[in-house]
PDB file of N, CA and C in Angstrom:
ATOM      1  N   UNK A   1      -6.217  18.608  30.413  1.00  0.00           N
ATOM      2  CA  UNK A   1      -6.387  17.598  29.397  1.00  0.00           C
ATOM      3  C   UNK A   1      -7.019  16.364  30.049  1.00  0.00           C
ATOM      4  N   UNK A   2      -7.761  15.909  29.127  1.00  0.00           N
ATOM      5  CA  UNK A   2      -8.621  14.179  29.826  1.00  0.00           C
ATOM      6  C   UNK A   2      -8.105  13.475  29.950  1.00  0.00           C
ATOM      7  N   UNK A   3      -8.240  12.268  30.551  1.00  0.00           N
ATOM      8  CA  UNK A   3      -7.285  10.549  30.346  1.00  0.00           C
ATOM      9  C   UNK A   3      -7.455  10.678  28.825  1.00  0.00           C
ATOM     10  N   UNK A   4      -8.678  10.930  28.112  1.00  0.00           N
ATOM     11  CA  UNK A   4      -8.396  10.205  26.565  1.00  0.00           C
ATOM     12  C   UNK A   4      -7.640  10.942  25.317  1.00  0.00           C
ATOM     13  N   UNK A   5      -7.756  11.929  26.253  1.00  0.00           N
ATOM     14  CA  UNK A   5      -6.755  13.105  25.021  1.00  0.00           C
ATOM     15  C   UNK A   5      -5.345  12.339  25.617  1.00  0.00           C
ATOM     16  N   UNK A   6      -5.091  12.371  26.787  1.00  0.00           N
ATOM     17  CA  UNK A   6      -3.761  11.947  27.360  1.00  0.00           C
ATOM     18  C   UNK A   6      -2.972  10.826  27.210  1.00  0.00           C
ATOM     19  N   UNK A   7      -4.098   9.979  26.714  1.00  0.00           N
ATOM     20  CA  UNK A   7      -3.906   8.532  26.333  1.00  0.00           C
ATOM     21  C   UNK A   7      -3.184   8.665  24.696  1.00  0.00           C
ATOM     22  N   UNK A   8      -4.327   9.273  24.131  1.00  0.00           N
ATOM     23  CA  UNK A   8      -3.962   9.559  22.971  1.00  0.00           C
ATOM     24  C   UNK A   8      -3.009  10.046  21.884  1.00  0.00           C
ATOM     25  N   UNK A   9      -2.582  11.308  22.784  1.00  0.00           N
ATOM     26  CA  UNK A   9      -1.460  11.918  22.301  1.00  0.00           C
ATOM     27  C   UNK A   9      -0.188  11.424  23.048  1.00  0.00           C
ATOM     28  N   UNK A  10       0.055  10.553  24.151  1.00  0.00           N
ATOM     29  CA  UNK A  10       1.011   9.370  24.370  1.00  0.00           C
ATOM     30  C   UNK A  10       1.236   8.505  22.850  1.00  0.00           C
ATOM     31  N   UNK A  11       0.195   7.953  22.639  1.00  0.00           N
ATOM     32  CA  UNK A  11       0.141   6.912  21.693  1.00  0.00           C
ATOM     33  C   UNK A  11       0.058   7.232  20.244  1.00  0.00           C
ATOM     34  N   UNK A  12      -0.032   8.798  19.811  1.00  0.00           N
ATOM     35  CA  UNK A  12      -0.034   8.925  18.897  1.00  0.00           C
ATOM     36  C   UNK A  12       1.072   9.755  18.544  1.00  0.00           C
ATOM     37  N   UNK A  13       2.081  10.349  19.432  1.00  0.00           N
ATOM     38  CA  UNK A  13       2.686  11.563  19.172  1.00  0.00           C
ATOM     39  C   UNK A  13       3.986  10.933  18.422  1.00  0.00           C
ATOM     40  N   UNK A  14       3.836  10.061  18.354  1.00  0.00           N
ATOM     41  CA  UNK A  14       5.360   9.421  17.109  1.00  0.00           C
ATOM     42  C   UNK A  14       4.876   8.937  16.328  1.00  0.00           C
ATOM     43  N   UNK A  15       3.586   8.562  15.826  1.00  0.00           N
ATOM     44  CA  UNK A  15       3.329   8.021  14.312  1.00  0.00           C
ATOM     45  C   UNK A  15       3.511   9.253  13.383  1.00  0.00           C
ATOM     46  N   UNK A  16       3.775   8.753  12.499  1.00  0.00           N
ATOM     47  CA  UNK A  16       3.975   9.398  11.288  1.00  0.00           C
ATOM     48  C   UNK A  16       2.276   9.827  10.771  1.00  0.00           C
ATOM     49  N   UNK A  17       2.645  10.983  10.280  1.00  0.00           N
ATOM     50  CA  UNK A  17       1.233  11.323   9.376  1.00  0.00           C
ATOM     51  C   UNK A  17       0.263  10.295   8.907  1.00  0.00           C
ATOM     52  N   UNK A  18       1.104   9.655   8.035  1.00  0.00           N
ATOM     53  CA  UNK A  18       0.236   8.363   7.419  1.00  0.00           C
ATOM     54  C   UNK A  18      -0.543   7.397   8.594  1.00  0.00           C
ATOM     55  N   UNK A  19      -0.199   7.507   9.711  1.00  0.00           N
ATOM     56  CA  UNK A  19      -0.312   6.611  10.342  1.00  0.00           C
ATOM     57  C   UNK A  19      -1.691   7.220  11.098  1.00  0.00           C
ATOM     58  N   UNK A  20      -1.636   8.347  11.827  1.00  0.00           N
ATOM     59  CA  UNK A  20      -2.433   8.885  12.378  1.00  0.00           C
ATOM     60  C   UNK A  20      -3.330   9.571  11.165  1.00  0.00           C
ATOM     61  N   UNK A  21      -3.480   9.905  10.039  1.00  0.00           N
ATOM     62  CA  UNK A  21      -4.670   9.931   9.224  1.00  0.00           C
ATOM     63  C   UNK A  21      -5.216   8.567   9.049  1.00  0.00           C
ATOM     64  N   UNK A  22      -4.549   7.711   8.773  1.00  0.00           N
ATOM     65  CA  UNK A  22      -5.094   6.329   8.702  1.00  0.00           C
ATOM     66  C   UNK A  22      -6.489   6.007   9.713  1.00  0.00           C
ATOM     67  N   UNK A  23      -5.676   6.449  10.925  1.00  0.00           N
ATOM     68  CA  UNK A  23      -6.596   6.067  12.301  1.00  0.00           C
ATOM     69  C   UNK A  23      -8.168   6.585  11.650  1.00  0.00           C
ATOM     70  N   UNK A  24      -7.668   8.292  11.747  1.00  0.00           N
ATOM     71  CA  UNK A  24      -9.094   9.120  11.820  1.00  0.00           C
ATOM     72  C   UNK A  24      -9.730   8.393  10.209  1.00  0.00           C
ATOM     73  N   UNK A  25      -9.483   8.023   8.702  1.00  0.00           N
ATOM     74  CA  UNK A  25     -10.357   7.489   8.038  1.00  0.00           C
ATOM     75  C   UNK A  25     -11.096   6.200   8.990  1.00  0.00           C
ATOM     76  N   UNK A  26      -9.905   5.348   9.466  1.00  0.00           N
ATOM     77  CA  UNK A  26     -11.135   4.150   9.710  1.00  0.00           C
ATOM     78  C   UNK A  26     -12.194   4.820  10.909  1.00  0.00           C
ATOM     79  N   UNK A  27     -11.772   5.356  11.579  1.00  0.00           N
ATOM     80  CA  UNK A  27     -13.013   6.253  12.350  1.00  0.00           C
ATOM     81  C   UNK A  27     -14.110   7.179  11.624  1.00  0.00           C
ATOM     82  N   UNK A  28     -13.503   7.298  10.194  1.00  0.00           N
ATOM     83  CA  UNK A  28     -14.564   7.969   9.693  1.00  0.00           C
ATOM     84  C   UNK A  28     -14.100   9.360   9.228  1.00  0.00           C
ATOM     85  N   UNK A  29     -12.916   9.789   9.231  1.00  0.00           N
ATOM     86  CA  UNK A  29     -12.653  11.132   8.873  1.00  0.00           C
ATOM     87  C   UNK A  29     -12.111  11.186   7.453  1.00  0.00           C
ATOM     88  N   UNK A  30     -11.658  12.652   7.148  1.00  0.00           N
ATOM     89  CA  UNK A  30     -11.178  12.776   5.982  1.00  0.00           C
ATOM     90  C   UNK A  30     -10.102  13.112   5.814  1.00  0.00           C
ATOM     91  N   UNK A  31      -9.355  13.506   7.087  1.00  0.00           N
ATOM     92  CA  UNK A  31      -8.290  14.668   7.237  1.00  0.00           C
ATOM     93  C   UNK A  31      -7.167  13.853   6.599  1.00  0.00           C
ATOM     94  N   UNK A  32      -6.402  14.972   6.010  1.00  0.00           N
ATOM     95  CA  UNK A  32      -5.309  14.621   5.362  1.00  0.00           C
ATOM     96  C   UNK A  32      -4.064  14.908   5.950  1.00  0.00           C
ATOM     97  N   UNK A  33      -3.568  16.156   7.056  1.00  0.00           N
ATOM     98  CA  UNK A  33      -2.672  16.235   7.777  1.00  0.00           C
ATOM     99  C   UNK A  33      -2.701  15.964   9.254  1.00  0.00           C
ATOM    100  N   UNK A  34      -1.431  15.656   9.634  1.00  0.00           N
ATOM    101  CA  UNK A  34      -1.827  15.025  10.478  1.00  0.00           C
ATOM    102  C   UNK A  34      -2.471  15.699  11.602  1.00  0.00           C
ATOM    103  N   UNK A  35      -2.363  17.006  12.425  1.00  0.00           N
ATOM    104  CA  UNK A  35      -2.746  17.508  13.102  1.00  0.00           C
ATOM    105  C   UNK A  35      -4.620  18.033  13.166  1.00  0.00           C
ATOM    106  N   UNK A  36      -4.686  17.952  11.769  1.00  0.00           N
ATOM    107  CA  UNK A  36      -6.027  17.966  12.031  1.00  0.00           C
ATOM    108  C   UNK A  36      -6.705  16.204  12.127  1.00  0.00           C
ATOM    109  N   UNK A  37      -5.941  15.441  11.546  1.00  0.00           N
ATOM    110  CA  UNK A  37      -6.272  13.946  12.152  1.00  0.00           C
ATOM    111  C   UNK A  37      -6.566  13.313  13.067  1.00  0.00           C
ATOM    112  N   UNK A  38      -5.376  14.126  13.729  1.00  0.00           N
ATOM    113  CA  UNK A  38      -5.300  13.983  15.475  1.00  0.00           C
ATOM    114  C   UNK A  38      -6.675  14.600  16.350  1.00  0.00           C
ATOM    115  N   UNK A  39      -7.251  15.426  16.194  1.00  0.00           N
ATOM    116  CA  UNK A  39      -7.895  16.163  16.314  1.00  0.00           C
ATOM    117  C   UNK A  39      -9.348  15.978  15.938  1.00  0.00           C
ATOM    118  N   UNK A  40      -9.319  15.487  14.925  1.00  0.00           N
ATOM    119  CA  UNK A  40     -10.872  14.868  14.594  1.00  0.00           C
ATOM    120  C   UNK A  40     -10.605  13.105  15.632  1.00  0.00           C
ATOM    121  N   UNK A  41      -9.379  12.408  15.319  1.00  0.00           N
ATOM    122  CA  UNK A  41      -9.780  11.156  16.302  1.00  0.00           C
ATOM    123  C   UNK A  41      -9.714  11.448  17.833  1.00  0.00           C
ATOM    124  N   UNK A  42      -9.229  12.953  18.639  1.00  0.00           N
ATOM    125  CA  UNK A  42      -9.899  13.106  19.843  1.00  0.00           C
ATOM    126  C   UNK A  42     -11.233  13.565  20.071  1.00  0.00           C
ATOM    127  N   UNK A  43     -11.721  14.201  18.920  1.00  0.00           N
ATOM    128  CA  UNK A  43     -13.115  14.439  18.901  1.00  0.00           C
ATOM    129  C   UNK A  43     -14.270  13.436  19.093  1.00  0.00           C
ATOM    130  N   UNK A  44     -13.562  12.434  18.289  1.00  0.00           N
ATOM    131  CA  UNK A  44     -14.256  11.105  18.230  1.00  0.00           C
ATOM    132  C   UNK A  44     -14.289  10.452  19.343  1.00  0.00           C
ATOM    133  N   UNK A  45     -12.934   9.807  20.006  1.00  0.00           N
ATOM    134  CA  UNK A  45     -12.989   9.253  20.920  1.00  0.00           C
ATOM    135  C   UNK A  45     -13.836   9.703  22.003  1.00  0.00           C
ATOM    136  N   UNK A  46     -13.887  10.749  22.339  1.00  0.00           N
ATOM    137  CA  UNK A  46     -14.577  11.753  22.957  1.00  0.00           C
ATOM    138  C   UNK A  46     -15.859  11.635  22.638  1.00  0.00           C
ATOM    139  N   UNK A  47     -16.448  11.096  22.327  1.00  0.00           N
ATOM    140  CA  UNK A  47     -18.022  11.412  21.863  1.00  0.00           C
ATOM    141  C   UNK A  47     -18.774   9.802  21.685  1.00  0.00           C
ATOM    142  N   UNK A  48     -19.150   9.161  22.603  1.00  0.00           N
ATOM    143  CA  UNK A  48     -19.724   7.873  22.527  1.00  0.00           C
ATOM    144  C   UNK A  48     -20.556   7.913  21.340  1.00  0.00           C
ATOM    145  N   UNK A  49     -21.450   8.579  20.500  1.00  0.00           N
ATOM    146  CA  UNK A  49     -22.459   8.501  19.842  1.00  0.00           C
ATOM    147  C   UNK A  49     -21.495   8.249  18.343  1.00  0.00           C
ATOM    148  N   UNK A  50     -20.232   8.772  18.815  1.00  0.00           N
ATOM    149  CA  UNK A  50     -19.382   8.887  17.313  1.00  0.00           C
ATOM    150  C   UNK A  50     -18.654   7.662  17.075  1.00  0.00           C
ATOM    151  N   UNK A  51     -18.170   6.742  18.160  1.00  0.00           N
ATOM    152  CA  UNK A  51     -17.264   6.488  18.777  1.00  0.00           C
ATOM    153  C   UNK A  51     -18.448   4.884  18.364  1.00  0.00           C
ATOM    154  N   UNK A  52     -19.538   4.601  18.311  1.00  0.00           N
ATOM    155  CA  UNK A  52     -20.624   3.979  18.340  1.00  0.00           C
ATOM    156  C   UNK A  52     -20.599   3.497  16.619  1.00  0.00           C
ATOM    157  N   UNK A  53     -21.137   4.489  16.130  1.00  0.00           N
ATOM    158  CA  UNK A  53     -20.826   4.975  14.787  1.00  0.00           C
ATOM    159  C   UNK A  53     -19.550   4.670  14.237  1.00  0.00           C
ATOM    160  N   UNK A  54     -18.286   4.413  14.467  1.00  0.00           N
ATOM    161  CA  UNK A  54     -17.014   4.121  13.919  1.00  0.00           C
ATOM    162  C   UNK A  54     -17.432   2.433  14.361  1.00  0.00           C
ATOM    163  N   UNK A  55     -17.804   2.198  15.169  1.00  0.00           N
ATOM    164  CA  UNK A  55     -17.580   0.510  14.850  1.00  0.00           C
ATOM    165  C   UNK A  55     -18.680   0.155  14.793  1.00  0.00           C
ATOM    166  N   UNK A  56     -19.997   0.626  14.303  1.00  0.00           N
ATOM    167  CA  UNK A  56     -20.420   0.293  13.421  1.00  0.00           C
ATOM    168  C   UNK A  56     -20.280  -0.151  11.840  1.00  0.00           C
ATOM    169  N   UNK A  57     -19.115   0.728  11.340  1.00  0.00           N
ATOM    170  CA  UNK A  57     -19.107   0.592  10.328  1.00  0.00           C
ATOM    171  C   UNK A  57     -17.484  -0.609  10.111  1.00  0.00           C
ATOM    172  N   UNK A  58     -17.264  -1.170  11.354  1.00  0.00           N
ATOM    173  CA  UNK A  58     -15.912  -1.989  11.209  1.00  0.00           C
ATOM    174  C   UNK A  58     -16.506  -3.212  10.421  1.00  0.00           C
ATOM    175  N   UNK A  59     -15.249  -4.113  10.015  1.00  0.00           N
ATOM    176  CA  UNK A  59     -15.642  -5.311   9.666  1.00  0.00           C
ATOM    177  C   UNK A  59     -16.067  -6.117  10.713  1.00  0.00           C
ATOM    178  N   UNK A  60     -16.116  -7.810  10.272  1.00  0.00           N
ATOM    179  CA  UNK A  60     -16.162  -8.792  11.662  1.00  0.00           C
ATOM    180  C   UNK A  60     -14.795  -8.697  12.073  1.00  0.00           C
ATOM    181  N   UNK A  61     -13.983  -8.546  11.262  1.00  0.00           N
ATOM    182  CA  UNK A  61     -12.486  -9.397  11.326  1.00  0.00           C
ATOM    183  C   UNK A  61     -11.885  -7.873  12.498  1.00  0.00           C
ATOM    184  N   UNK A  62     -12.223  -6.794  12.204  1.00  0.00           N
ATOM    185  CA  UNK A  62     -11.828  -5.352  12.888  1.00  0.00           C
ATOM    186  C   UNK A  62     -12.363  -5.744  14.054  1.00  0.00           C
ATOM    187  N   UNK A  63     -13.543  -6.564  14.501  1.00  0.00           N
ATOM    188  CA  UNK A  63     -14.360  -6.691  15.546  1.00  0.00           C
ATOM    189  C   UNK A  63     -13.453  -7.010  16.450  1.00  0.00           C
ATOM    190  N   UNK A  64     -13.127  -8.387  16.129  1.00  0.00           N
ATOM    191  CA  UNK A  64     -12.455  -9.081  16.348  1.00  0.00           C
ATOM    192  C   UNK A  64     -11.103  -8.974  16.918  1.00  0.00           C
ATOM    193  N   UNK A  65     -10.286  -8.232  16.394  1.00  0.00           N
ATOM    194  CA  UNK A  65      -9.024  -7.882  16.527  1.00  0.00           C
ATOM    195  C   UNK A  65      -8.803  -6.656  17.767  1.00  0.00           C
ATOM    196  N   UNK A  66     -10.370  -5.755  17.871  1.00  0.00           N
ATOM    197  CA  UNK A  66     -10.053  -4.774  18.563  1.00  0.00           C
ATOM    198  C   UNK A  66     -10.763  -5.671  19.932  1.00  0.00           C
ATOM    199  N   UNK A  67     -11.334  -6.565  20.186  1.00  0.00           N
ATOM    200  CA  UNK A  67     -11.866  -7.556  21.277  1.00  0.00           C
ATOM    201  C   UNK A  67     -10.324  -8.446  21.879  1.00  0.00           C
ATOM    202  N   UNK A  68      -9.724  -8.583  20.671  1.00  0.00           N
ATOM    203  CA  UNK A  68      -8.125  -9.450  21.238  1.00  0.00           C
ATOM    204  C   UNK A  68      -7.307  -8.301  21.789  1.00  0.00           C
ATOM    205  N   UNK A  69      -7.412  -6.625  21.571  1.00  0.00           N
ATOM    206  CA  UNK A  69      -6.597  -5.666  22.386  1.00  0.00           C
ATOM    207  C   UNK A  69      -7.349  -5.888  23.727  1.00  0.00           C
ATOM    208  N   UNK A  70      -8.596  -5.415  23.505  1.00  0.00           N
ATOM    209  CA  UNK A  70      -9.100  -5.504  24.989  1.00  0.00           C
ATOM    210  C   UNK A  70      -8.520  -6.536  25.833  1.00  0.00           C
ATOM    211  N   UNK A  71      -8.935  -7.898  25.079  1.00  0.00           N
ATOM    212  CA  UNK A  71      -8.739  -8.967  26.300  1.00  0.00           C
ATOM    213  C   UNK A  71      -7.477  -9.030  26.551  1.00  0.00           C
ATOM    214  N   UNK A  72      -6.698  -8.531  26.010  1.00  0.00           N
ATOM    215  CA  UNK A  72      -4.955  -8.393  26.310  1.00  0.00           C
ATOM    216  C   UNK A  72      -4.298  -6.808  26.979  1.00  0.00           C
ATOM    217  N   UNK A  73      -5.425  -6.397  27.243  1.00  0.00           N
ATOM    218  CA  UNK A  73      -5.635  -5.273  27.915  1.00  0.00           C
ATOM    219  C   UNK A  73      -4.910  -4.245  27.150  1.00  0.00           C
ATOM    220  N   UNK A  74      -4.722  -4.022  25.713  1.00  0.00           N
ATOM    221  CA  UNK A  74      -4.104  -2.750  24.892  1.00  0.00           C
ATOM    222  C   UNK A  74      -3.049  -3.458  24.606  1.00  0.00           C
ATOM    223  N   UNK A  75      -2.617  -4.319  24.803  1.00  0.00           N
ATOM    224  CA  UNK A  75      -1.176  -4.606  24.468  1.00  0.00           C
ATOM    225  C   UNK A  75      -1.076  -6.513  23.934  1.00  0.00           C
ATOM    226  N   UNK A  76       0.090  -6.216  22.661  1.00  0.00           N
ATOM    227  CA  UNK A  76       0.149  -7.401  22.118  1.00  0.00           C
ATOM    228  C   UNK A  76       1.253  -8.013  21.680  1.00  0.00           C
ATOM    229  N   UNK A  77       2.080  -8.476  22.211  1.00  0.00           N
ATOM    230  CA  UNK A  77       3.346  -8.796  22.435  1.00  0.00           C
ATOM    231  C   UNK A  77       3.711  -9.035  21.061  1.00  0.00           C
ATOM    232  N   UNK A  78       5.023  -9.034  20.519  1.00  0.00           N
ATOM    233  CA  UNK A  78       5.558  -9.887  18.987  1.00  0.00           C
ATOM    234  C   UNK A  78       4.517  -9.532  17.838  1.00  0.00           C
ATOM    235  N   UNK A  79       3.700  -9.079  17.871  1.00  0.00           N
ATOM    236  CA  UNK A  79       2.763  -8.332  16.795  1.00  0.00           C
ATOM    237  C   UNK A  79       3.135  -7.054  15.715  1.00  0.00           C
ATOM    238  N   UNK A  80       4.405  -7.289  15.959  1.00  0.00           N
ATOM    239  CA  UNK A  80       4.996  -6.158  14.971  1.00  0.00           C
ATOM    240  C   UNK A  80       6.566  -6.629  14.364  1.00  0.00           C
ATOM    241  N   UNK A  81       7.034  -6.575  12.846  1.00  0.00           N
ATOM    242  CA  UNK A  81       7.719  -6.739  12.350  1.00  0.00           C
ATOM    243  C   UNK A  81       9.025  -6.842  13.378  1.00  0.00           C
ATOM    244  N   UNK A  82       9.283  -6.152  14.158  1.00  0.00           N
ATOM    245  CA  UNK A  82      10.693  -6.182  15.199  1.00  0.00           C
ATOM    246  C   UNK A  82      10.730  -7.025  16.205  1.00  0.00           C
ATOM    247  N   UNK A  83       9.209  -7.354  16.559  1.00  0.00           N
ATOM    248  CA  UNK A  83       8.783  -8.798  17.727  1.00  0.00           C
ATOM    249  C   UNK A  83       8.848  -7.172  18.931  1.00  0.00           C
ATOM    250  N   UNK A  84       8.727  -5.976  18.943  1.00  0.00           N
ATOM    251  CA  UNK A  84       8.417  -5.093  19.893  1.00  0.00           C
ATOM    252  C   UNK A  84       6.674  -5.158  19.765  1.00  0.00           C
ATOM    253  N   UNK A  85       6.466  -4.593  21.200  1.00  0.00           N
ATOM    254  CA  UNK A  85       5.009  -4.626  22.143  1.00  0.00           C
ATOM    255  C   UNK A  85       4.548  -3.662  20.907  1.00  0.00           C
ATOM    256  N   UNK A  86       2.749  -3.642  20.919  1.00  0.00           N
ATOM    257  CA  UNK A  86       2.219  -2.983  20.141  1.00  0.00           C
ATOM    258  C   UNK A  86       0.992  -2.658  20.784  1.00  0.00           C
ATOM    259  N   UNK A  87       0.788  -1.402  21.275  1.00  0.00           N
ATOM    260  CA  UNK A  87      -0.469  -0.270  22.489  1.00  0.00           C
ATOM    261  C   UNK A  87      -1.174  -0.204  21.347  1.00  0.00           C
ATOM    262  N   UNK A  88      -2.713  -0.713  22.327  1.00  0.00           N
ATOM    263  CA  UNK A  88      -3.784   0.069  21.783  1.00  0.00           C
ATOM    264  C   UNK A  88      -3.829   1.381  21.695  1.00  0.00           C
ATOM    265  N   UNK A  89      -3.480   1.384  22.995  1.00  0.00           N
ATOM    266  CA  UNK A  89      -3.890   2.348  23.385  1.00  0.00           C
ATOM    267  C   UNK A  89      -3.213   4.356  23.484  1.00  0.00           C
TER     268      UNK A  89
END
């Protein structure tokens, strides 16, 4: 398995369905369960040309927000209803 599959399925293997289809629409997918969700957003991540193409189509404000993970290196302290850490990644 890659760092980004490895990364991925770390960070994704406890969201709920809703959560991980969510991902793959704003990337651009359609999938409705989650395993094929999962699966189209490692495809994606995986593929610069696709991966190019998904934030292309972000807002400014998405721009934005995914530039404040970076500069906080994936992680964003108190950013979630419980005041627990919240991974990009």
């Amino acid at each position: 398995m890659n760092t980004i599959n490895a990364l991925l399925d770390a960070g994704l293997k406890n969201r709920t369905s809703t959560e991980v289809t969510s991902i793959a629409r704003f990337l651009g997918g359609k999938q409705t369960r989650k395993e094929e969700a999962l699966a189209y957003v490692r495809a994606t991540m995986n593929d610069p040309d696709l991966v190019k193409a998904a934030l292309a189509r972000t807002t400014n404000n998405e721009r934005l927000l995914l530039q404040l993970f970076k500069y906080f290196d994936g992680i964003v302290t108190g950013s979630r209803p419980d005041n627990s850490s919240m991974r990009a990644h």
